[in-house]
Protein backbone atom coordinates (compact mmCIF):
# COMPACT_ATOMS: atom_id res chain seq x y z
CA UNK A 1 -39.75 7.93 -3.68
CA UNK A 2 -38.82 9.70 -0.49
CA UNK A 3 -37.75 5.87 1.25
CA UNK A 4 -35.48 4.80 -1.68
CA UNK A 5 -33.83 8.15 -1.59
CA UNK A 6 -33.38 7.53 2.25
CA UNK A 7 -32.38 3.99 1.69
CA UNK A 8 -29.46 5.87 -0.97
CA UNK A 9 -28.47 7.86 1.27
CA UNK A 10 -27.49 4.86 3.98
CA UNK A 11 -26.08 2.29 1.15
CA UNK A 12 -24.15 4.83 0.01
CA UNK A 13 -21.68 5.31 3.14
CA UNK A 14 -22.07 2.02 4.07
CA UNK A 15 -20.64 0.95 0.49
CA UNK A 16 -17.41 3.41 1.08
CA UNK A 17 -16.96 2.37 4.42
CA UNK A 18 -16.84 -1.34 3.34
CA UNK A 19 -14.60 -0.23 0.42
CA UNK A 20 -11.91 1.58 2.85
CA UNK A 21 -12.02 -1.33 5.23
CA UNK A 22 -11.36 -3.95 2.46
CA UNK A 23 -8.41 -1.82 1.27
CA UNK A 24 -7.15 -1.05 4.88
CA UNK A 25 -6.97 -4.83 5.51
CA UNK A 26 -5.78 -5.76 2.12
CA UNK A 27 -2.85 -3.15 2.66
CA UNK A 28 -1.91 -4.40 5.97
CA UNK A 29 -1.65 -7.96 5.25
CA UNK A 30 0.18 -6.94 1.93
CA UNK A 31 2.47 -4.83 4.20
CA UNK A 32 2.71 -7.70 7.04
CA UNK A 33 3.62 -10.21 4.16
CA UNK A 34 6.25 -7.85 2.84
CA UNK A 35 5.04 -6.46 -0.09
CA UNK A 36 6.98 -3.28 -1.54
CA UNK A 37 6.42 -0.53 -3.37
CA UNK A 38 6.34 -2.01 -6.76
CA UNK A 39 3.08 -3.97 -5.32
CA UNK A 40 1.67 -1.04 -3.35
CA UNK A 41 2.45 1.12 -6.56
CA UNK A 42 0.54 -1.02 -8.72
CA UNK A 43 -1.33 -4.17 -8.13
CA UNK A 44 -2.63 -2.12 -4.83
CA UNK A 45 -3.75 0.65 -6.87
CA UNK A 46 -5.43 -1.08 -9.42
CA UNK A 47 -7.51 -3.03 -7.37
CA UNK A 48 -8.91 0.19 -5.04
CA UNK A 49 -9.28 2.11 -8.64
CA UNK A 50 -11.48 -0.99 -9.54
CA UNK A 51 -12.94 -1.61 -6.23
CA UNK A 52 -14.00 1.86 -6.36
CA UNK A 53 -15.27 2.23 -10.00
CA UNK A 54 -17.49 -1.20 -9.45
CA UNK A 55 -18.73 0.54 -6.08
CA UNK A 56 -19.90 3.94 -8.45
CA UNK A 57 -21.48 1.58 -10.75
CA UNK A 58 -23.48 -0.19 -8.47
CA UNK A 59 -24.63 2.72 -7.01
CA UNK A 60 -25.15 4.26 -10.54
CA UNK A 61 -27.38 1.27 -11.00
CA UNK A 62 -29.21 1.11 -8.00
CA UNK A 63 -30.11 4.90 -8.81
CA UNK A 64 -31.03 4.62 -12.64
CA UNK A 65 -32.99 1.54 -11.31
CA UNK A 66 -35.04 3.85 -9.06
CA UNK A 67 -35.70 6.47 -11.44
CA UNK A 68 -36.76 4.73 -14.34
CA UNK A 69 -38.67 1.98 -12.66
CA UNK A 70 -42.29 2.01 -14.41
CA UNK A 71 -44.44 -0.50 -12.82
CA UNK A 72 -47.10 -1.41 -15.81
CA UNK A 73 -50.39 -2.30 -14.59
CA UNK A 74 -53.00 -4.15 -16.95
């Protein structure tokens, strides 16, 4: 129990960090390609809101999987 909680607690960060640097270069070649605020203001948004939300399930999931993972022996 005590590794997966360790493992957690370096996926985690790792995840967010992956997250901000797929926005940051998503934004700049928006921005280099000349996208404006209408794009920034929406399409942009959307996609970090679901980047984000997929990133929280997934880590959701990896936690429910450790918790309720019964190993049935016969």
């Amino acid at each position: 129990m005590k590794i997966s909680f360790v493992k957690m607690l370096l996926v985690i960060p790792l995840l967010l960090f992956l997250d901000w640097i797929v926005m940051v270069v998503a934004g700049s070649f928006s921005n280099i390609c000349g996208a404006g605020d209408d794009f920034f203001c929406t399409i942009y948004c959307y996609f970090g809101i679901a980047l984000l939300g997929s990133t929280f399930l997934f880590i959701f999931y990896m936690a429910f999987k450790q918790i309720f993972h019964h190993r049935i022996e016969v």
